[in-house]
PDB file of N, CA and C in Angstrom:
ATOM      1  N   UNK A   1     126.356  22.664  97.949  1.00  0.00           N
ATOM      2  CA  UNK A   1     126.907  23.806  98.670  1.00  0.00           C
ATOM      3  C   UNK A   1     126.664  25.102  97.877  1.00  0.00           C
ATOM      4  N   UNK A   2     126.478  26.070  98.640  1.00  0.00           N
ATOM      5  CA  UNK A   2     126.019  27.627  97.875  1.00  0.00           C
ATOM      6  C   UNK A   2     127.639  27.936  97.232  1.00  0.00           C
ATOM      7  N   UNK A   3     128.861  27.398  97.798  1.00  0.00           N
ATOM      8  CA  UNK A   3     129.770  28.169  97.400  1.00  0.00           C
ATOM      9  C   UNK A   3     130.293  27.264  95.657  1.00  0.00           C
ATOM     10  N   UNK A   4     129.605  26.532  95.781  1.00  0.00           N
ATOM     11  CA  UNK A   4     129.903  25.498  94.057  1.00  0.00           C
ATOM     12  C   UNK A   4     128.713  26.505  93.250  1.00  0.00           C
ATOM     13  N   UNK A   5     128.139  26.995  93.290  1.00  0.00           N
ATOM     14  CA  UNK A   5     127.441  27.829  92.095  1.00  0.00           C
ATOM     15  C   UNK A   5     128.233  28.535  91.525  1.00  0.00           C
ATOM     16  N   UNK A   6     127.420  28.721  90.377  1.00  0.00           N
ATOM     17  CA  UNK A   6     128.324  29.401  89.363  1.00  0.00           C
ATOM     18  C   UNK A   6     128.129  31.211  89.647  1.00  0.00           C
ATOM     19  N   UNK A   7     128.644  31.644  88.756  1.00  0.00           N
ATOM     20  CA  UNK A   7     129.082  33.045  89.408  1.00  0.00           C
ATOM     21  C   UNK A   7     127.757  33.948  89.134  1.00  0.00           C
ATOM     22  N   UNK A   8     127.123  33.244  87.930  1.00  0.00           N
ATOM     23  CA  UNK A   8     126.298  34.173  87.703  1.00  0.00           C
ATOM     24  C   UNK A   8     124.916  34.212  88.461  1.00  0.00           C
ATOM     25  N   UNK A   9     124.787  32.852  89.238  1.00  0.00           N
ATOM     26  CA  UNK A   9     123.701  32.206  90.146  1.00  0.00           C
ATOM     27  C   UNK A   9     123.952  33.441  91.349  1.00  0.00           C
ATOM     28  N   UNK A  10     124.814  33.416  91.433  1.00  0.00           N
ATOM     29  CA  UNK A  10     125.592  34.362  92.640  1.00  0.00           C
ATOM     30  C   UNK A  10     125.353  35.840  92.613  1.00  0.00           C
ATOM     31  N   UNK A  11     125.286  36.192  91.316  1.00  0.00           N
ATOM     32  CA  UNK A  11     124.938  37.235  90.834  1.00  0.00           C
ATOM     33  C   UNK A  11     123.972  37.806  91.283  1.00  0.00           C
ATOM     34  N   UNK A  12     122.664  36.643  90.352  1.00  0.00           N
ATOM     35  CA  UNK A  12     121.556  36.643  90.324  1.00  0.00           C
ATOM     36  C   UNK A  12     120.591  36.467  91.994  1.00  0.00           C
ATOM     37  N   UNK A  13     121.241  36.183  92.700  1.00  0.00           N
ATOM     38  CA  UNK A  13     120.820  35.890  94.045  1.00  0.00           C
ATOM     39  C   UNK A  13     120.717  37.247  95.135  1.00  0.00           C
ATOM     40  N   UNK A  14     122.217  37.717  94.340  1.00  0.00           N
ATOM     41  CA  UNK A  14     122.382  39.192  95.318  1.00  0.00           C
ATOM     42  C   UNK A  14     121.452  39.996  95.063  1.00  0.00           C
ATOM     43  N   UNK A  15     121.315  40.059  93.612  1.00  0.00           N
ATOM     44  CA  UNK A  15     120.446  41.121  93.449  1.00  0.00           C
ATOM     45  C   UNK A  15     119.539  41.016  93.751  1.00  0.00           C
ATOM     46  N   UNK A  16     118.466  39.634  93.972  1.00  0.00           N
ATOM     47  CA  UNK A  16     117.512  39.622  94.278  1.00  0.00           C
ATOM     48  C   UNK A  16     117.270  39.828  96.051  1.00  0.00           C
ATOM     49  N   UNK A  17     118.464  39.606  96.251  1.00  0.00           N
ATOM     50  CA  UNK A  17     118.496  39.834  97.869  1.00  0.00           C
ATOM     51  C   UNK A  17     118.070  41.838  97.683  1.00  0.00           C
ATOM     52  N   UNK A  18     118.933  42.272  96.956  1.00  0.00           N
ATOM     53  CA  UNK A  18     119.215  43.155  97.111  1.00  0.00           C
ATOM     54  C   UNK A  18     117.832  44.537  96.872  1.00  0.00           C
ATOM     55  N   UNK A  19     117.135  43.648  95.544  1.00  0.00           N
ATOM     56  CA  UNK A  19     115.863  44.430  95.171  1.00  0.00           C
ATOM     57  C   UNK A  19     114.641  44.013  96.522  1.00  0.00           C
ATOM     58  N   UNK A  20     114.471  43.049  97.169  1.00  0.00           N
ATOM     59  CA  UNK A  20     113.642  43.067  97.994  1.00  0.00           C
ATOM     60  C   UNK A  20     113.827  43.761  99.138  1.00  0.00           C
ATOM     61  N   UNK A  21     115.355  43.932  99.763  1.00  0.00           N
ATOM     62  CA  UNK A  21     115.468  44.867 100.782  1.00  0.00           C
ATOM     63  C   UNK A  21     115.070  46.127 100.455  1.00  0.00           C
ATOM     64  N   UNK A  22     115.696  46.739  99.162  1.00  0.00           N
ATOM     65  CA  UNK A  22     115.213  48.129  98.880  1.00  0.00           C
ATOM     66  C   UNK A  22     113.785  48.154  98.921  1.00  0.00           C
ATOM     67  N   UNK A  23     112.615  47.182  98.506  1.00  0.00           N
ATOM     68  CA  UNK A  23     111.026  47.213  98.324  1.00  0.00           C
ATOM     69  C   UNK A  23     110.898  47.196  99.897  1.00  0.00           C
ATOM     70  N   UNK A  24     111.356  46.576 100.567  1.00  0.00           N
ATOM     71  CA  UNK A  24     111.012  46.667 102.025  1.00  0.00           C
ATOM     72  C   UNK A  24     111.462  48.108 102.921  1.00  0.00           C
ATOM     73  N   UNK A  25     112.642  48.873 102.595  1.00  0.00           N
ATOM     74  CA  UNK A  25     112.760  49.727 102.998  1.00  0.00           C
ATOM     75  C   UNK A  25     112.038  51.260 102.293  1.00  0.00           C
ATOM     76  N   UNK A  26     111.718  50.825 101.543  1.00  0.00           N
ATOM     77  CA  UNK A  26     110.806  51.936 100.431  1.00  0.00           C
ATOM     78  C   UNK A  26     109.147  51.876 101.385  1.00  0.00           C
ATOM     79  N   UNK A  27     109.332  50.936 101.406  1.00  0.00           N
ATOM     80  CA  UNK A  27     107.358  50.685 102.141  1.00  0.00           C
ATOM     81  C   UNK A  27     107.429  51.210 103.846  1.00  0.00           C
ATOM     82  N   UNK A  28     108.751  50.813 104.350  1.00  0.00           N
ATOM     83  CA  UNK A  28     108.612  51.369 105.342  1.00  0.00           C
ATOM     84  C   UNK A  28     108.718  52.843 105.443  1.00  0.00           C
ATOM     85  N   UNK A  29     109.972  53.014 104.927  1.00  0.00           N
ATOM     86  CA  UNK A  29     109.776  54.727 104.791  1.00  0.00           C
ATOM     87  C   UNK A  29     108.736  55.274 103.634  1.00  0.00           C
ATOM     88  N   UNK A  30     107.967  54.972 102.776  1.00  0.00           N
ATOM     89  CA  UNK A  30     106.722  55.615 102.363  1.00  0.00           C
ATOM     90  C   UNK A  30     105.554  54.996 102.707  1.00  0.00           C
ATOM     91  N   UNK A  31     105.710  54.373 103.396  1.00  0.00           N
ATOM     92  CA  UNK A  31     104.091  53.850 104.203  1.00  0.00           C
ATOM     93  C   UNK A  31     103.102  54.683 104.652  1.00  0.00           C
ATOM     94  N   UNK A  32     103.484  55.789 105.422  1.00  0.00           N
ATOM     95  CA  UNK A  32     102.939  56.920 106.039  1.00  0.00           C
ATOM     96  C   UNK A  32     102.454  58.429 104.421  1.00  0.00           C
ATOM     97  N   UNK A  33     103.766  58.375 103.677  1.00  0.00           N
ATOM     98  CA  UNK A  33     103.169  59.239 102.613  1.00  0.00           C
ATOM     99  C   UNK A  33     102.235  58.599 101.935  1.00  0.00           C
ATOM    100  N   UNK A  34     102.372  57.532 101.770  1.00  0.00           N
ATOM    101  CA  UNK A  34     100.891  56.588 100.829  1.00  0.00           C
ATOM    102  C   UNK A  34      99.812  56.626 101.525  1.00  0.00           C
ATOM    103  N   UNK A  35      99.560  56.299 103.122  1.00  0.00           N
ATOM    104  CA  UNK A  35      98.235  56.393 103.707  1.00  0.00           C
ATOM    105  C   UNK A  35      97.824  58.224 103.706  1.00  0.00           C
ATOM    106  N   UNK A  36      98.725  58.922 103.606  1.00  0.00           N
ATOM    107  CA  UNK A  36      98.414  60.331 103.581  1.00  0.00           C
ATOM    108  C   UNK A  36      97.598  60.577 101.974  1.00  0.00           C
ATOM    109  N   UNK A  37      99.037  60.538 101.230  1.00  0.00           N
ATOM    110  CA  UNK A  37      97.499  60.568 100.152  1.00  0.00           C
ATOM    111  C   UNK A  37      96.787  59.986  99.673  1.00  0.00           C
ATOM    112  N   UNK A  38      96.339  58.613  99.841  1.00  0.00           N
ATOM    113  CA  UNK A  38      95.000  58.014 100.204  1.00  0.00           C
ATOM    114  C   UNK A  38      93.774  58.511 100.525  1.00  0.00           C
ATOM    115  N   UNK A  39      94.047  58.862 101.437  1.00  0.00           N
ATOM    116  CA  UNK A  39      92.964  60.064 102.669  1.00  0.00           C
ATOM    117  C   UNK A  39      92.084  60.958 102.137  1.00  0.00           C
ATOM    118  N   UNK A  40      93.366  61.532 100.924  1.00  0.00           N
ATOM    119  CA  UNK A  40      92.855  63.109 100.303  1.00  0.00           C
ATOM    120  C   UNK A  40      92.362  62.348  99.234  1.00  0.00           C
ATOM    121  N   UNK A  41      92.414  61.351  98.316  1.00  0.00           N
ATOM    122  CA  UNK A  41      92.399  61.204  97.560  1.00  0.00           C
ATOM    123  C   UNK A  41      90.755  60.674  96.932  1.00  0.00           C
ATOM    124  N   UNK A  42      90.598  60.845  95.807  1.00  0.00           N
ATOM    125  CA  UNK A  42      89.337  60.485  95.354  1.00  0.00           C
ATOM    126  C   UNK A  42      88.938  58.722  94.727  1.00  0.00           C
ATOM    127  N   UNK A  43      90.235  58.642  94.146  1.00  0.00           N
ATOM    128  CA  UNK A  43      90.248  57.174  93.151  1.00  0.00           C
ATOM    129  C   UNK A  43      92.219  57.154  93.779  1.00  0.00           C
ATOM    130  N   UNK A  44      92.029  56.154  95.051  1.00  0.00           N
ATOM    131  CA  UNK A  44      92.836  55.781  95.833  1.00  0.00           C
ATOM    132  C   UNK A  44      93.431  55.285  95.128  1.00  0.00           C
ATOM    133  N   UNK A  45      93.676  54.229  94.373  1.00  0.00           N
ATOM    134  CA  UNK A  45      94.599  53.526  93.673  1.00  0.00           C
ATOM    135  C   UNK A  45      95.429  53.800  92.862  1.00  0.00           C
ATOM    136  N   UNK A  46      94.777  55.212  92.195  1.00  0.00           N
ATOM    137  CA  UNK A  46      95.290  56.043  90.689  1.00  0.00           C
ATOM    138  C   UNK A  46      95.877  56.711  91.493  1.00  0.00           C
ATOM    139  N   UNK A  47      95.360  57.922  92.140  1.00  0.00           N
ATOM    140  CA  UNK A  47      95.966  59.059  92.598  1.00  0.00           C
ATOM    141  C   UNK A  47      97.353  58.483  93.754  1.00  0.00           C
ATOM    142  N   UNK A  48      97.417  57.447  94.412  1.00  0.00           N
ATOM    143  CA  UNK A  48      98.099  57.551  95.453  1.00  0.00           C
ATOM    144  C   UNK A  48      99.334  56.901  94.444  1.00  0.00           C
ATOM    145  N   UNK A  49      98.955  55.888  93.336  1.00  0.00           N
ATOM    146  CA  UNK A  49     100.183  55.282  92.328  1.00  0.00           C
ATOM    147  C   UNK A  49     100.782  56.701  91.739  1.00  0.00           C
ATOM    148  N   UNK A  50     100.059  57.179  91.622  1.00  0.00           N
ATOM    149  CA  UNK A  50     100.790  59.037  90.834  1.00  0.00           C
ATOM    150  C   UNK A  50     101.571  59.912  91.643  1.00  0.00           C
ATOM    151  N   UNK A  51     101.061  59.862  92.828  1.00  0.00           N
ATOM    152  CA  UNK A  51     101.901  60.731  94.202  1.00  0.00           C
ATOM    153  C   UNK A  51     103.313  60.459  94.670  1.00  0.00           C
ATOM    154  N   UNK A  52     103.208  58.866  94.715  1.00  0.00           N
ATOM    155  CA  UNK A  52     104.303  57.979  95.095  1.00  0.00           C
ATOM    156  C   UNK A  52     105.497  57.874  94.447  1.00  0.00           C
ATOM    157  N   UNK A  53     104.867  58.058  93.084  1.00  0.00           N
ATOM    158  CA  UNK A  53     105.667  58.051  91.783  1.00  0.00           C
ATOM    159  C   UNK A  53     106.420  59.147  91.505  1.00  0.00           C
ATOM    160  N   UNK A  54     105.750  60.254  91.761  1.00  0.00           N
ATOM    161  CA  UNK A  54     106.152  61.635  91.739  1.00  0.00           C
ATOM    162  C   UNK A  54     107.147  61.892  92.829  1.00  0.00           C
ATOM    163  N   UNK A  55     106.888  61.113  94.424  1.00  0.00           N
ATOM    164  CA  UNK A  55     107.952  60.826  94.955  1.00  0.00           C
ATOM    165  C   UNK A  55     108.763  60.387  95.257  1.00  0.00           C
ATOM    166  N   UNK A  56     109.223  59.770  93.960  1.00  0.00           N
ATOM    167  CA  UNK A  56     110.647  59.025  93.434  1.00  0.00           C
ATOM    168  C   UNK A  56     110.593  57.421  94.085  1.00  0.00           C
ATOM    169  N   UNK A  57     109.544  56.713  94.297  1.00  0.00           N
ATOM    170  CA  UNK A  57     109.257  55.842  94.749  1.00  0.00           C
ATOM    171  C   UNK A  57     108.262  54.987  93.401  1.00  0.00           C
ATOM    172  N   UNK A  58     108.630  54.769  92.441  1.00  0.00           N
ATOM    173  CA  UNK A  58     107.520  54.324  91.305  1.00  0.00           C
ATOM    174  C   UNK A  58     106.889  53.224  91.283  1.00  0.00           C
ATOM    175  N   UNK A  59     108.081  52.038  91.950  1.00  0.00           N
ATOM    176  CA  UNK A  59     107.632  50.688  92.167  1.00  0.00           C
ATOM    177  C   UNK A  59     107.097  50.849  93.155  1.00  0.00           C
ATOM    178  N   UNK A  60     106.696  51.456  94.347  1.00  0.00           N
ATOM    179  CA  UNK A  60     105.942  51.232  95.385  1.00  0.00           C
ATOM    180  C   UNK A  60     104.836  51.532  94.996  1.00  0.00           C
ATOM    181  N   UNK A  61     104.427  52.457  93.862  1.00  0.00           N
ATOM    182  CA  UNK A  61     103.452  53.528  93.449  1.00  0.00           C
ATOM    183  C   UNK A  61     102.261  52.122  92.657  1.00  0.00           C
ATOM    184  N   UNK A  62     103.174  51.535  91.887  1.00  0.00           N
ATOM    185  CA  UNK A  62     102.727  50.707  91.129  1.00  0.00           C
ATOM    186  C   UNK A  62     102.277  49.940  91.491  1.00  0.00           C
ATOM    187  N   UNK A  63     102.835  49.457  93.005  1.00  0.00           N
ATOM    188  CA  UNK A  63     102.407  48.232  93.827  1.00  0.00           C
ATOM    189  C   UNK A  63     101.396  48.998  94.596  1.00  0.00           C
ATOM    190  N   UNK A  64     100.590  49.661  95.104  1.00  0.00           N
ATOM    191  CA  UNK A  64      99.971  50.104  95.531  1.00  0.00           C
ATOM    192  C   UNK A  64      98.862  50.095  94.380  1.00  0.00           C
ATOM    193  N   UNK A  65      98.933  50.850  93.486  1.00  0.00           N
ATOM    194  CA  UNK A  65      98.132  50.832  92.716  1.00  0.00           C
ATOM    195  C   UNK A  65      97.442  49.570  92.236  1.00  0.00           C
ATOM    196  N   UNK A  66      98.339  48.378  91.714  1.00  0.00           N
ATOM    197  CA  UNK A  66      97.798  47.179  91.828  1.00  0.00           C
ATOM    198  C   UNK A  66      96.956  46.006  92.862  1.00  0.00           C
ATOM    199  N   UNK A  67      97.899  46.665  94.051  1.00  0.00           N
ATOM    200  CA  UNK A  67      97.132  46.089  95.150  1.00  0.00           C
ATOM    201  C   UNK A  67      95.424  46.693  95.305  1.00  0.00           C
ATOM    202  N   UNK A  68      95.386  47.771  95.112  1.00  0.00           N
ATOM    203  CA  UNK A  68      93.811  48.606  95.074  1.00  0.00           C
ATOM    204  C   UNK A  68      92.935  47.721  94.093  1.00  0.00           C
ATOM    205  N   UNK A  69      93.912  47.717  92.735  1.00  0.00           N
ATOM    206  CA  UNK A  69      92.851  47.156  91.939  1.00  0.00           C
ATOM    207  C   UNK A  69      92.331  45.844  92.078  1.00  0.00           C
ATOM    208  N   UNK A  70      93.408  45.198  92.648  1.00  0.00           N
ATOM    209  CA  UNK A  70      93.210  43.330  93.071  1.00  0.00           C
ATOM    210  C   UNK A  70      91.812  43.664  93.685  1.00  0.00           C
ATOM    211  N   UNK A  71      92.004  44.054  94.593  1.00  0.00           N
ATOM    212  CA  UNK A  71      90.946  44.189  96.116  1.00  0.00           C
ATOM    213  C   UNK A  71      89.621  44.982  95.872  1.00  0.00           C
ATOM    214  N   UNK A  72      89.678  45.651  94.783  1.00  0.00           N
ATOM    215  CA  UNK A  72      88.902  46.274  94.430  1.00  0.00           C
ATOM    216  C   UNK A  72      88.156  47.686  94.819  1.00  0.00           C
ATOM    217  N   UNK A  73      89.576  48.268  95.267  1.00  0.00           N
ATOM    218  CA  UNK A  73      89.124  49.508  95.796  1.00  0.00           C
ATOM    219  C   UNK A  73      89.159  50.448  94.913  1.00  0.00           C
ATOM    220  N   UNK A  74      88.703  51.570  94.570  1.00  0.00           N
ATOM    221  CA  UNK A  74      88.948  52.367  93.561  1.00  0.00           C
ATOM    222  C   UNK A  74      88.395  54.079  93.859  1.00  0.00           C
TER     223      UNK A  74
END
């Protein structure tokens, strides 16, 4: 049963509930500023991780940026 865990399992669960909603609501509401500066941008991966970042969004910035480099866009 979920309610026999210990407290700190409990803890540890929320938050993780809690950090993926915020990553999901961050992408939705900066989805549109990331494809914007993309567009303008020269080295998509760098510049749009720097923009994002600058707009108080860092982990999205970062994830973007990594995702470019996986895929190999640059």
């Amino acid at each position: 049963m979920l309610y026999c865990r210990s407290n700190s399992q409990r803890k540890y669960r929320t938050f993780v509930v809690v950090a993926l909603t915020a990553m999901i609501a961050l992408t939705l509401i900066g989805g549109r500023f990331i494809q914007t500066s993309r567009a303008q941008a020269s080295l998509p991966g760098t510049v749009s991780g720097i923009v994002v970042s600058v707009g108080g969004v860092p982990l999205l910035g970062a994830t973007v940026t990594l995702r470019d480099t996986l895929t190999g866009a640059t």
